[in-house]
PDB file of N, CA and C in Angstrom:
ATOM      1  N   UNK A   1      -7.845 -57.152 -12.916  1.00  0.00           N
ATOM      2  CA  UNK A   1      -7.630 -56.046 -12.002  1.00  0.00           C
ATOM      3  C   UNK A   1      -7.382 -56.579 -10.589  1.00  0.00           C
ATOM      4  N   UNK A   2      -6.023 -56.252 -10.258  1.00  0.00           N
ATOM      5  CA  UNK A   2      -5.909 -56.649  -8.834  1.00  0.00           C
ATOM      6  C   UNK A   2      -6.990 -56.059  -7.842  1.00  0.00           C
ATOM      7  N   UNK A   3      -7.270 -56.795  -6.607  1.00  0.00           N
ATOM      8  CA  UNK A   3      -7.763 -56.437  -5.619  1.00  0.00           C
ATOM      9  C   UNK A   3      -6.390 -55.641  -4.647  1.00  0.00           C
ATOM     10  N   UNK A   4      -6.619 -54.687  -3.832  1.00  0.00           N
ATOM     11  CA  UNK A   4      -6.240 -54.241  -2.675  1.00  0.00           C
ATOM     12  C   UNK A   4      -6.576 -54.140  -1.651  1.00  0.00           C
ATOM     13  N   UNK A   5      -6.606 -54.939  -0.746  1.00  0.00           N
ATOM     14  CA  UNK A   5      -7.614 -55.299   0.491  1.00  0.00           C
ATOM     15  C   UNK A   5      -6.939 -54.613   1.578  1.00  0.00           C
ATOM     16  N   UNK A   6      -7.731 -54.280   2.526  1.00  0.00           N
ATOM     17  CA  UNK A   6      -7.487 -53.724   3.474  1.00  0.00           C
ATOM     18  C   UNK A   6      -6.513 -54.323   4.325  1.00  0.00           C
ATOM     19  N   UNK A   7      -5.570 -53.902   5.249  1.00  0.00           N
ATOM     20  CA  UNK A   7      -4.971 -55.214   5.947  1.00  0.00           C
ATOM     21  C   UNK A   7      -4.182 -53.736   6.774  1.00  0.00           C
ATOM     22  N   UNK A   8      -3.492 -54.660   7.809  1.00  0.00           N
ATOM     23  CA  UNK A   8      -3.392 -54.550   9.313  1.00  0.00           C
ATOM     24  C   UNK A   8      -1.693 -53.262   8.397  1.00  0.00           C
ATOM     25  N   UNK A   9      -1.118 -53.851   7.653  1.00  0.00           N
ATOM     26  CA  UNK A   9      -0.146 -52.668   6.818  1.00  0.00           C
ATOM     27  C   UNK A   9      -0.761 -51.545   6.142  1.00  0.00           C
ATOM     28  N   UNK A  10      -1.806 -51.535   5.315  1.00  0.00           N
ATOM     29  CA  UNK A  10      -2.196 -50.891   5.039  1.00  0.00           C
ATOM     30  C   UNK A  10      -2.991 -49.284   5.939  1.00  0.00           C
ATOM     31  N   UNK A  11      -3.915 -50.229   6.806  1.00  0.00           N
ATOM     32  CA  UNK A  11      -4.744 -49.366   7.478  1.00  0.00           C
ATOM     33  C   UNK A  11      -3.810 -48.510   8.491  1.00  0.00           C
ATOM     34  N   UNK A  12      -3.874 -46.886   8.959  1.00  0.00           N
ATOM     35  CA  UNK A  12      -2.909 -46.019   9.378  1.00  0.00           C
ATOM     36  C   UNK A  12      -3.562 -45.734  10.460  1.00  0.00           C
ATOM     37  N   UNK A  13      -2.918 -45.426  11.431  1.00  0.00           N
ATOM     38  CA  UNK A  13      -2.955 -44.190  12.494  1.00  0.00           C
ATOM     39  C   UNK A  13      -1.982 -43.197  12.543  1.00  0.00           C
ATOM     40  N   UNK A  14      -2.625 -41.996  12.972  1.00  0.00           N
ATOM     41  CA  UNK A  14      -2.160 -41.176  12.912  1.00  0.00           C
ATOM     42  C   UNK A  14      -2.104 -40.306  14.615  1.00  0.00           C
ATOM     43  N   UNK A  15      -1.042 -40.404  15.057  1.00  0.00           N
ATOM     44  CA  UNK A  15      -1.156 -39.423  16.295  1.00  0.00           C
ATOM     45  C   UNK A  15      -0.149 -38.144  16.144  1.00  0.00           C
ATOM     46  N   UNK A  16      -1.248 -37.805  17.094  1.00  0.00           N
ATOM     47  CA  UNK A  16      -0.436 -35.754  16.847  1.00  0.00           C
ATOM     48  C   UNK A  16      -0.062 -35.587  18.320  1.00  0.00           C
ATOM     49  N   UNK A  17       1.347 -35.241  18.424  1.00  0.00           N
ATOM     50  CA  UNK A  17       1.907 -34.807  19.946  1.00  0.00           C
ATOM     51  C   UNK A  17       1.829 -32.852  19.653  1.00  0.00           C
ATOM     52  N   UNK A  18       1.565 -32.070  20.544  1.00  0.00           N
ATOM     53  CA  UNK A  18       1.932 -30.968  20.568  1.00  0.00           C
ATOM     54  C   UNK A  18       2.692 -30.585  22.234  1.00  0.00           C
ATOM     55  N   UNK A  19       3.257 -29.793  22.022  1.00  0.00           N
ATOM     56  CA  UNK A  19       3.629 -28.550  23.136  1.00  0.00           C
ATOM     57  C   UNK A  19       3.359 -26.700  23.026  1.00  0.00           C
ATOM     58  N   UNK A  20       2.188 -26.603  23.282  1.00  0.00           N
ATOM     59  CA  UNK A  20       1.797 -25.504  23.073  1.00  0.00           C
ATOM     60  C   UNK A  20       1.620 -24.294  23.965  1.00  0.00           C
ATOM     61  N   UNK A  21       2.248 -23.166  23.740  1.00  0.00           N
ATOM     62  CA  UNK A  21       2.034 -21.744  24.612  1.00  0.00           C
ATOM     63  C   UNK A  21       0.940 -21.963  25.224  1.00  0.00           C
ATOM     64  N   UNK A  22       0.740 -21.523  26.642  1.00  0.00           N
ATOM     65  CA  UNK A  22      -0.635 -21.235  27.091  1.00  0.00           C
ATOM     66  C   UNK A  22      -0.614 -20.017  28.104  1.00  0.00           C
ATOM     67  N   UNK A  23       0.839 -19.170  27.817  1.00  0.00           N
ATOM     68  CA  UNK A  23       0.831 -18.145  28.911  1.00  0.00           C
ATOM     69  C   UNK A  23      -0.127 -16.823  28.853  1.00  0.00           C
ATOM     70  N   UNK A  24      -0.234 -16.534  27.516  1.00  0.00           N
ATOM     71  CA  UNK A  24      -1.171 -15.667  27.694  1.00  0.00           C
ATOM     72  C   UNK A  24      -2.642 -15.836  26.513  1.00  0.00           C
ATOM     73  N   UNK A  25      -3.354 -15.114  26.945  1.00  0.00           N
ATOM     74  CA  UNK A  25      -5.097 -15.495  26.685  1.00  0.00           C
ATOM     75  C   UNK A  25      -5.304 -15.762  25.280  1.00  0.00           C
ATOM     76  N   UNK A  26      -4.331 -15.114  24.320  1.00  0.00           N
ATOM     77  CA  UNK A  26      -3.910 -15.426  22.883  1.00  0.00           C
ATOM     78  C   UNK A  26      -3.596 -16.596  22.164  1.00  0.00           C
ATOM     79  N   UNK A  27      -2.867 -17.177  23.248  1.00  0.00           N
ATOM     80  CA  UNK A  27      -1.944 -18.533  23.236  1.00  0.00           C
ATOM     81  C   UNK A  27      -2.874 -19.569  23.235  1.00  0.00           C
ATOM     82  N   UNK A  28      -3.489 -19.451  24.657  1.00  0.00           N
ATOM     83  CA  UNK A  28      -4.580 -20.047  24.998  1.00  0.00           C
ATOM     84  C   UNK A  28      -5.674 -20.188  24.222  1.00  0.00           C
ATOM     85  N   UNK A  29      -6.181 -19.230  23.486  1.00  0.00           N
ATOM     86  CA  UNK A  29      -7.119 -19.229  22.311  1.00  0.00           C
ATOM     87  C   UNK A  29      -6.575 -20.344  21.054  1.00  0.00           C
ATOM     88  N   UNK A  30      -5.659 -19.910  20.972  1.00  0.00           N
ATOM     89  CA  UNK A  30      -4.599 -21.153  19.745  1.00  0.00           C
ATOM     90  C   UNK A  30      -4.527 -21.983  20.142  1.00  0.00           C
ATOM     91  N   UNK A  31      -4.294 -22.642  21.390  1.00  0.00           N
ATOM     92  CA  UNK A  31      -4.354 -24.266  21.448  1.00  0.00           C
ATOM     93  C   UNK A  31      -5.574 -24.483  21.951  1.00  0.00           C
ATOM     94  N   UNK A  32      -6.976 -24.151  22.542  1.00  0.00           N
ATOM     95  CA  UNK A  32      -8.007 -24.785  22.186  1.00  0.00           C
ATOM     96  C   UNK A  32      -8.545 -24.846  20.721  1.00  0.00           C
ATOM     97  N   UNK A  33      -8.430 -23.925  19.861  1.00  0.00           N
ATOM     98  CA  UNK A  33      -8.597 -23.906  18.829  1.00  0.00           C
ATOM     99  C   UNK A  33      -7.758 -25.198  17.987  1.00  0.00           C
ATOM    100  N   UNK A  34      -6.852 -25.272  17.871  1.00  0.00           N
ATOM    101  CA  UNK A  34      -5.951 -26.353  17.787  1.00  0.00           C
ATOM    102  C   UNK A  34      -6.610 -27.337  18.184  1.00  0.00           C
ATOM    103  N   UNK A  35      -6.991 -28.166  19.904  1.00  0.00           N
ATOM    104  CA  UNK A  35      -7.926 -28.842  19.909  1.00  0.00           C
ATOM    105  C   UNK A  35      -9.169 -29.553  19.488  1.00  0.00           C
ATOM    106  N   UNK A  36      -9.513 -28.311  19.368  1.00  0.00           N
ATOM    107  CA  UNK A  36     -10.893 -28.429  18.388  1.00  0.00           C
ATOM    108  C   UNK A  36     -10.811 -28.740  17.121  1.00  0.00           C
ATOM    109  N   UNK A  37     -10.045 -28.238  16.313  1.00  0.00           N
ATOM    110  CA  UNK A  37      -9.774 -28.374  14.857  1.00  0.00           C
ATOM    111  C   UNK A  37      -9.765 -30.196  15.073  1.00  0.00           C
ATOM    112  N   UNK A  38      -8.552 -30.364  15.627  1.00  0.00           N
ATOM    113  CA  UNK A  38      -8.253 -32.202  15.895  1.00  0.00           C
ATOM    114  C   UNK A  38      -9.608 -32.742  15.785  1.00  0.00           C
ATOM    115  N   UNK A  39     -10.205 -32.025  16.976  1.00  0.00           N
ATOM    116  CA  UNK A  39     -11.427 -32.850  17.459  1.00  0.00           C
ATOM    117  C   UNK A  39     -12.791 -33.188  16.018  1.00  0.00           C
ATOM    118  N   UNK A  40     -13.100 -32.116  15.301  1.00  0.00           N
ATOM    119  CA  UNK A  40     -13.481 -31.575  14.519  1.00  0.00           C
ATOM    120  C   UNK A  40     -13.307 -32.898  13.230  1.00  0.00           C
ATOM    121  N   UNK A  41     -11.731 -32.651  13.144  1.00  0.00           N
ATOM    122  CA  UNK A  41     -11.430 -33.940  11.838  1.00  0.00           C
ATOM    123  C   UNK A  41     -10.955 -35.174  12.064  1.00  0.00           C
ATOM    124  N   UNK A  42     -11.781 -35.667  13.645  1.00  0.00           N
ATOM    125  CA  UNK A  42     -11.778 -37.282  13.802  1.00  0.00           C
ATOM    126  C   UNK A  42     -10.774 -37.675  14.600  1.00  0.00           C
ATOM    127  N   UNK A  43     -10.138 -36.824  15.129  1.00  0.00           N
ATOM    128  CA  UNK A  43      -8.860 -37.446  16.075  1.00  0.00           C
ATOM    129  C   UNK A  43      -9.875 -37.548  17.531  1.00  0.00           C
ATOM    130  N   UNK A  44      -9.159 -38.362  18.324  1.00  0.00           N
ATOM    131  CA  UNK A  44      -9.896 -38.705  19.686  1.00  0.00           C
ATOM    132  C   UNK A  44      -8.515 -37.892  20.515  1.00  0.00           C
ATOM    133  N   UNK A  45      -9.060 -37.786  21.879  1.00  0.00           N
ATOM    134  CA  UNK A  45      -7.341 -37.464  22.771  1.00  0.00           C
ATOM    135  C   UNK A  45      -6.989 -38.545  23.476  1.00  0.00           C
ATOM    136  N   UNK A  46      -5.862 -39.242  23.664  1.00  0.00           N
ATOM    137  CA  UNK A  46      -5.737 -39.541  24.326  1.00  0.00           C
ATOM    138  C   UNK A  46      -4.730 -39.982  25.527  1.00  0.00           C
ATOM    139  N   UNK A  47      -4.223 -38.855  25.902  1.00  0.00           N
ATOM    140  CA  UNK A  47      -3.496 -37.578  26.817  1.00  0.00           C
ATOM    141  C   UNK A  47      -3.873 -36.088  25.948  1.00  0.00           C
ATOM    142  N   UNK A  48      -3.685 -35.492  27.313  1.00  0.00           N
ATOM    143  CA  UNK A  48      -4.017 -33.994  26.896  1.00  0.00           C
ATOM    144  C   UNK A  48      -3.755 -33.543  26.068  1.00  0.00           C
ATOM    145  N   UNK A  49      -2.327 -33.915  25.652  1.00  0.00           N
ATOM    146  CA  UNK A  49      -1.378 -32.969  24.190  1.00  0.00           C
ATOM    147  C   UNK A  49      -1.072 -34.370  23.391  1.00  0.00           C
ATOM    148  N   UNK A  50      -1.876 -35.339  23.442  1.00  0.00           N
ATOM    149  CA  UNK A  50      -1.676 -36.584  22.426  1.00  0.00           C
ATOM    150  C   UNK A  50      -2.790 -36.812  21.867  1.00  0.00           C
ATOM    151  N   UNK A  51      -3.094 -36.678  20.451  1.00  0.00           N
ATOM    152  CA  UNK A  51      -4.200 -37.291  19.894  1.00  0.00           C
ATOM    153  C   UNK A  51      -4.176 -38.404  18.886  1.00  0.00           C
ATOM    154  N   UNK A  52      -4.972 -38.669  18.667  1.00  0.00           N
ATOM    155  CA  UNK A  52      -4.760 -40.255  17.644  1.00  0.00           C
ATOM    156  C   UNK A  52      -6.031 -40.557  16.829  1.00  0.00           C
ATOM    157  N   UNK A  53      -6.299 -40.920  15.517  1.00  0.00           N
ATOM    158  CA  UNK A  53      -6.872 -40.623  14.513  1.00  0.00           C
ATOM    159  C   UNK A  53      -6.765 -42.153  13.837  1.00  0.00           C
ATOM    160  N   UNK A  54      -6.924 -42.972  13.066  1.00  0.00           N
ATOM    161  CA  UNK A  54      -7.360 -43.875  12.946  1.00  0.00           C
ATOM    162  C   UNK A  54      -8.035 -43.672  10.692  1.00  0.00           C
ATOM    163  N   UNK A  55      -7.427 -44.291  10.067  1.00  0.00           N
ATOM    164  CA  UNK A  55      -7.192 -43.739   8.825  1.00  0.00           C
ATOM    165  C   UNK A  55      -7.066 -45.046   7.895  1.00  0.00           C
ATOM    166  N   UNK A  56      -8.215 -45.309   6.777  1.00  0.00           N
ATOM    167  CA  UNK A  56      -8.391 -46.639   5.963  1.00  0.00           C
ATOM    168  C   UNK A  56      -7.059 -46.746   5.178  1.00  0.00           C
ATOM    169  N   UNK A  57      -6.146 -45.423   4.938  1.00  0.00           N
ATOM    170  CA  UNK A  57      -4.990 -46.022   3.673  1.00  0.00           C
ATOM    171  C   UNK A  57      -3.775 -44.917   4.546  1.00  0.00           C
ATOM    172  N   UNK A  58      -3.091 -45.045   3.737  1.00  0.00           N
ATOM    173  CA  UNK A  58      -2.005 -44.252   3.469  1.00  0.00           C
ATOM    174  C   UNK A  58      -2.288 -42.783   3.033  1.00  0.00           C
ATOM    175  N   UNK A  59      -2.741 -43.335   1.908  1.00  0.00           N
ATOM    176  CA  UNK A  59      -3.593 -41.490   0.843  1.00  0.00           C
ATOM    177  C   UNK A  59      -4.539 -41.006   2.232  1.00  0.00           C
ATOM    178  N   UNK A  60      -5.306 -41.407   2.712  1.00  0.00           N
ATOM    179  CA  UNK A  60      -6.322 -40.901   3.701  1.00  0.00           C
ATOM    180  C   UNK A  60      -5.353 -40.234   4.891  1.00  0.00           C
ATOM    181  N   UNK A  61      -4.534 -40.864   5.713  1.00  0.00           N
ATOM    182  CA  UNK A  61      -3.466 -40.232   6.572  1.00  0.00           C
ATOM    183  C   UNK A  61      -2.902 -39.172   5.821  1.00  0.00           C
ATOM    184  N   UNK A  62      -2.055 -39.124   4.670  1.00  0.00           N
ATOM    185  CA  UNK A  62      -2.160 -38.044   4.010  1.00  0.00           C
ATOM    186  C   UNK A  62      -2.857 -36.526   4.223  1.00  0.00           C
ATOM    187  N   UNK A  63      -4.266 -37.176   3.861  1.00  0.00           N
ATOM    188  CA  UNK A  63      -5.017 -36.325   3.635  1.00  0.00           C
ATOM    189  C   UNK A  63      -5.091 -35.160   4.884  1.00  0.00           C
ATOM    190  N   UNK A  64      -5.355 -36.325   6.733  1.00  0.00           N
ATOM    191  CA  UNK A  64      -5.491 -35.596   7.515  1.00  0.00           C
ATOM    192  C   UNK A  64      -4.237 -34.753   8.041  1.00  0.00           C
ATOM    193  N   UNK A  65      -2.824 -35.406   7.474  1.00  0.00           N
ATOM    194  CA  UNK A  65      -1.774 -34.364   8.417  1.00  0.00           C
ATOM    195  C   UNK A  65      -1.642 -33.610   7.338  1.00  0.00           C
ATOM    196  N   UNK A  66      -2.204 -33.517   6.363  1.00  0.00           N
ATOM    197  CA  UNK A  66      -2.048 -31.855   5.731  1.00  0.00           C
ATOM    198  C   UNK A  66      -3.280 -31.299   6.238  1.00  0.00           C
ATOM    199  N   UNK A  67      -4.201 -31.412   6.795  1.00  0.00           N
ATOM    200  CA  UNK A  67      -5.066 -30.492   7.686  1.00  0.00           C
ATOM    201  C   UNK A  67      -4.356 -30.129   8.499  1.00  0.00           C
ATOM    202  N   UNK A  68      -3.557 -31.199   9.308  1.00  0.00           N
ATOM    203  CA  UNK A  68      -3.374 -30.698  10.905  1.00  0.00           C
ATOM    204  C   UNK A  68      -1.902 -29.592  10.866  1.00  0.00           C
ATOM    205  N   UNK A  69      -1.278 -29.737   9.649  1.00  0.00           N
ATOM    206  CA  UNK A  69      -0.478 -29.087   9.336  1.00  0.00           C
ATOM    207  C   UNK A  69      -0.708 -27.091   8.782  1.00  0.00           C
ATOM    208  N   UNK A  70      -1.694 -27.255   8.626  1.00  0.00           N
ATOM    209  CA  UNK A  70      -2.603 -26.210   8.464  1.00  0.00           C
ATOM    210  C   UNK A  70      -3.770 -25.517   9.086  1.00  0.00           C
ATOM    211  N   UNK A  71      -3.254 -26.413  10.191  1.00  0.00           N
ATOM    212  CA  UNK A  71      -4.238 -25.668  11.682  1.00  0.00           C
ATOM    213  C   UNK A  71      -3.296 -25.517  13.070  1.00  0.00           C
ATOM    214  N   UNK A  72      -2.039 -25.941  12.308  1.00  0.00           N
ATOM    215  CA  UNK A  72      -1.119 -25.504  13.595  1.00  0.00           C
ATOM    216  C   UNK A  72      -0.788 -24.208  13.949  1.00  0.00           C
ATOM    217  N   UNK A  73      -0.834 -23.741  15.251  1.00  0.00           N
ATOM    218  CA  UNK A  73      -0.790 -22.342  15.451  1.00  0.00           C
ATOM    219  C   UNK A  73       0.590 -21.489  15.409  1.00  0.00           C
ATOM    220  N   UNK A  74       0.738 -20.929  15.386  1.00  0.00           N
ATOM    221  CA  UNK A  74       2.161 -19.631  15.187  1.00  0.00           C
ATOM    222  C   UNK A  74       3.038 -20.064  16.276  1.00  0.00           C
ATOM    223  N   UNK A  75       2.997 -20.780  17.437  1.00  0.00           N
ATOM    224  CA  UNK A  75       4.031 -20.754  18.211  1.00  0.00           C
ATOM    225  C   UNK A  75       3.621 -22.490  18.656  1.00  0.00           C
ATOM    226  N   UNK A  76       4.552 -23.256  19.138  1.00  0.00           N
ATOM    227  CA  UNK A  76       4.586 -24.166  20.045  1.00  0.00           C
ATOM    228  C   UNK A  76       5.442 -24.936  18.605  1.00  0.00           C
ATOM    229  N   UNK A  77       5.650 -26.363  19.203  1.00  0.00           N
ATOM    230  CA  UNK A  77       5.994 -27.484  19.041  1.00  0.00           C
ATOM    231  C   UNK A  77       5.042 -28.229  18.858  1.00  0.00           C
ATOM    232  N   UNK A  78       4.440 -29.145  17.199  1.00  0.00           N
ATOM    233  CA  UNK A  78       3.290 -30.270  16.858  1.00  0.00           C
ATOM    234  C   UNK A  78       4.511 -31.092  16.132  1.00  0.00           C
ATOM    235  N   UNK A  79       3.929 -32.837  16.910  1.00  0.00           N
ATOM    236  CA  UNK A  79       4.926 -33.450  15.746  1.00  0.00           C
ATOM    237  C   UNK A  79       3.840 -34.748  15.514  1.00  0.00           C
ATOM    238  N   UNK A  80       4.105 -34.980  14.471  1.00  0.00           N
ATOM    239  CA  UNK A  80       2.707 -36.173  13.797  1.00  0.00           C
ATOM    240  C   UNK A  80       3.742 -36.986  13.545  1.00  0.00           C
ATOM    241  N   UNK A  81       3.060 -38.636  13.425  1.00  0.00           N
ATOM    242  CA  UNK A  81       3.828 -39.809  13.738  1.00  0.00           C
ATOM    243  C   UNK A  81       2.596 -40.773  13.515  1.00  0.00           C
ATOM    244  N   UNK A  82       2.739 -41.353  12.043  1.00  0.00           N
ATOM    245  CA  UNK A  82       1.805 -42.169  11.126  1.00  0.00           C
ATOM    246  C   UNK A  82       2.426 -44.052  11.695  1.00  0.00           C
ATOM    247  N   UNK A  83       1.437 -44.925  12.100  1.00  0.00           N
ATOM    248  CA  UNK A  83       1.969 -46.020  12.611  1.00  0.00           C
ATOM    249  C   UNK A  83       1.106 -47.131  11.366  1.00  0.00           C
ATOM    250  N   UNK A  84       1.605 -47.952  10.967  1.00  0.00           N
ATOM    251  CA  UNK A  84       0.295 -49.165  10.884  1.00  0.00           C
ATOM    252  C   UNK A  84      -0.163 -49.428  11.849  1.00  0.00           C
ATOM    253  N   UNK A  85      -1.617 -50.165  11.263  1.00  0.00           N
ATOM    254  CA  UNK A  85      -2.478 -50.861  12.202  1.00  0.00           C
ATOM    255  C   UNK A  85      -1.947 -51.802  12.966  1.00  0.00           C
ATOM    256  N   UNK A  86      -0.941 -52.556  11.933  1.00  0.00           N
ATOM    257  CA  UNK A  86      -0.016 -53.812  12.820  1.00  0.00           C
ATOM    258  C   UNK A  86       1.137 -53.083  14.148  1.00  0.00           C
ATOM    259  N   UNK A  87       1.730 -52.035  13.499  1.00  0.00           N
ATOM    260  CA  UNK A  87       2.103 -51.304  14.609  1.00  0.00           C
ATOM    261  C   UNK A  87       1.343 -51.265  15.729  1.00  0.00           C
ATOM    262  N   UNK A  88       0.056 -50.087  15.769  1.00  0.00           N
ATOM    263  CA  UNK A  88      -0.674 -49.465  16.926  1.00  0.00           C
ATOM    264  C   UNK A  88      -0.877 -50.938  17.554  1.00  0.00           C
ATOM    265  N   UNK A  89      -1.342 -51.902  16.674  1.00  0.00           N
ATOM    266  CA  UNK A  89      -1.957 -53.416  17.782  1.00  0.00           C
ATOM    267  C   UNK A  89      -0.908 -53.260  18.304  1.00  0.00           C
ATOM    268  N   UNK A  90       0.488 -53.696  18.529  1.00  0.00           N
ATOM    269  CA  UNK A  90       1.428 -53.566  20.087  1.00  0.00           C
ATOM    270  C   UNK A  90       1.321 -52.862  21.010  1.00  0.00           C
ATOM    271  N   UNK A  91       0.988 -51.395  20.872  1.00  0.00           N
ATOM    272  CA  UNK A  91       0.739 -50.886  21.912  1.00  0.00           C
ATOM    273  C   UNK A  91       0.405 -51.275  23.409  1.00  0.00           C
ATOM    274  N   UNK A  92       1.250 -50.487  24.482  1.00  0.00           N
ATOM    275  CA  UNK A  92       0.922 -51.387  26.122  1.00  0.00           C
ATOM    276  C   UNK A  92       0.600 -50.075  26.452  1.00  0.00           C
ATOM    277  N   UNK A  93      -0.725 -50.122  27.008  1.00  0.00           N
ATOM    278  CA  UNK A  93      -0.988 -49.246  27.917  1.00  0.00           C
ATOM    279  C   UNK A  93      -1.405 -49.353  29.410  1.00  0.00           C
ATOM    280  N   UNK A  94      -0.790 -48.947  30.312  1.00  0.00           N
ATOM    281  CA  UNK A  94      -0.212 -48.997  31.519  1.00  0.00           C
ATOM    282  C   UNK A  94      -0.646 -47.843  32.264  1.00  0.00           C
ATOM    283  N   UNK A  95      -1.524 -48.535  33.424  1.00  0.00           N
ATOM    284  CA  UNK A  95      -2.341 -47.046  34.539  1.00  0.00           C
ATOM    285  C   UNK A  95      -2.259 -47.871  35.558  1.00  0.00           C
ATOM    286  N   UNK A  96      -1.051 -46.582  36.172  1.00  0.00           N
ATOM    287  CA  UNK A  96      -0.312 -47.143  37.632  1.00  0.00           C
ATOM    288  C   UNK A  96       0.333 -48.598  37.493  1.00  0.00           C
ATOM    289  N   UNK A  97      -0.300 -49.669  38.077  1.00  0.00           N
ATOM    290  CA  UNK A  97       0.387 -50.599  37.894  1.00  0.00           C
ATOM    291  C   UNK A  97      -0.060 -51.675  37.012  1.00  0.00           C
ATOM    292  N   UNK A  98      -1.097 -51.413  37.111  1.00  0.00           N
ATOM    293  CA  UNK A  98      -2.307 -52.008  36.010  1.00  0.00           C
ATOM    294  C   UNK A  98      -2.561 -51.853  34.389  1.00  0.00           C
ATOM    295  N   UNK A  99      -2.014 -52.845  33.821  1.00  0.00           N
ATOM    296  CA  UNK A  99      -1.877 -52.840  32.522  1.00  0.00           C
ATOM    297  C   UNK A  99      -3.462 -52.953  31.552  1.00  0.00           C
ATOM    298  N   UNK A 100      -3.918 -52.344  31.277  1.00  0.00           N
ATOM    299  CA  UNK A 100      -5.503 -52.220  30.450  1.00  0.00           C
ATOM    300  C   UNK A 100      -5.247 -52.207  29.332  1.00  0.00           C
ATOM    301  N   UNK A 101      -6.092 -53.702  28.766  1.00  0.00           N
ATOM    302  CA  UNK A 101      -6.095 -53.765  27.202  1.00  0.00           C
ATOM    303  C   UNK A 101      -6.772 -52.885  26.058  1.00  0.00           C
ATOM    304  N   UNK A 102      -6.269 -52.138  25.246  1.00  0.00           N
ATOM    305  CA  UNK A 102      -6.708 -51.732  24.223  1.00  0.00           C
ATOM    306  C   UNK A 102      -7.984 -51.594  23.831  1.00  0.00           C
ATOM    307  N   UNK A 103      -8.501 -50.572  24.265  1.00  0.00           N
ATOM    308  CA  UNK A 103      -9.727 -50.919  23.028  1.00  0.00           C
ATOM    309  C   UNK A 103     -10.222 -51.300  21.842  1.00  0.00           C
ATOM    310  N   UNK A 104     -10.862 -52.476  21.430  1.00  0.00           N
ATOM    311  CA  UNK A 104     -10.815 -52.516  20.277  1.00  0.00           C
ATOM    312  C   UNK A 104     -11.122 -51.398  19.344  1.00  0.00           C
ATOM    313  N   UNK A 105     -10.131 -51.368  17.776  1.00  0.00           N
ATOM    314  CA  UNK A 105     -10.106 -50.549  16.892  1.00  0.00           C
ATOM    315  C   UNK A 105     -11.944 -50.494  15.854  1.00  0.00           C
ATOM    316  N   UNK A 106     -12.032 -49.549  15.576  1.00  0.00           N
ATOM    317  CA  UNK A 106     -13.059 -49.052  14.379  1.00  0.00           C
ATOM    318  C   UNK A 106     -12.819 -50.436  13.503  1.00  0.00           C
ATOM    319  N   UNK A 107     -14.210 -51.194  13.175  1.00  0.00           N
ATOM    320  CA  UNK A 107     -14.515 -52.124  12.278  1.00  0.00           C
ATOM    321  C   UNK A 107     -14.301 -52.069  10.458  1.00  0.00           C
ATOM    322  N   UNK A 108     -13.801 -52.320   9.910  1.00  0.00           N
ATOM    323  CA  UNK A 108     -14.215 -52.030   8.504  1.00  0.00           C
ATOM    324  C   UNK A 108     -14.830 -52.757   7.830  1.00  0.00           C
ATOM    325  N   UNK A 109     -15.812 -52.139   6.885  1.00  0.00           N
ATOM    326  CA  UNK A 109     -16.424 -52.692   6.057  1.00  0.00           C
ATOM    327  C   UNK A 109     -15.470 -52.669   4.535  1.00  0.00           C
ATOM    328  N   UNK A 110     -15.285 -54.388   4.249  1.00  0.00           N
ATOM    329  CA  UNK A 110     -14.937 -54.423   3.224  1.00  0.00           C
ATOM    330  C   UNK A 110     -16.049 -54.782   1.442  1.00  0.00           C
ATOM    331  N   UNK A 111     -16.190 -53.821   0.725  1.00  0.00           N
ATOM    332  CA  UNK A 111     -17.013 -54.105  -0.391  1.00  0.00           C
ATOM    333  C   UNK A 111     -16.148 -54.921  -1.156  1.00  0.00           C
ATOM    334  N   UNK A 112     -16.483 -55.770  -1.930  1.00  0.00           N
ATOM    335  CA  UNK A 112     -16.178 -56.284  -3.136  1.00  0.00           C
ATOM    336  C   UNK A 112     -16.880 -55.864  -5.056  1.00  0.00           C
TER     337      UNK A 112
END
């Protein structure tokens, strides 16, 4: 029986961009709600309308954008965008002029 080990291809992120109504108190109710839901099933924010989620496989990413797909509200613009782990490690993040390294990612425990 093969092993399948975890690895930098395998392991997913998942970030959710939205553009959401907030003109009236209705709207507004739907995208905190929206928020929350994210918040709720493990996504962190990080920008206001960017969240990012962090996911052991493929099947597991799966799993969460058919939630988030089912907590999107009646009006706006959500678009989800699944990266590898080897992907997200490139990431540059840049405040003002000052480039700040990454936080390191969630540890895994591998069983045998």
């Amino acid at each position: 029986m093969e092993q399948n080990r975890l690895n930098a291809y395998h392991i997913m992120w998942l970030f959710v961009f939205f553009d959401l109504p907030v003109t009236l108190k209705k709207e507004r109710k739907a995208a905190a709600r929206f928020r929350k839901d994210l918040m709720n099933d493990g996504f962190g924010m990080m920008q206001f309308s960017v969240y990012t989620r962090h996911c052991a496989s493929k099947e597991s990413s799966e799993v969460h954008v058919k939630r988030v797909k089912g907590n999107i509200p009646e009006k706006g613009q959500v678009s989800i965008l699944q990266v590898t782990d080897k992907q997200y490690g490139e990431i540059i993040n840049v405040w003002g002029r000052k480039s700040v390294p990454l936080a390191e990612g969630p540890k895994q425990l591998e069983l045998f």
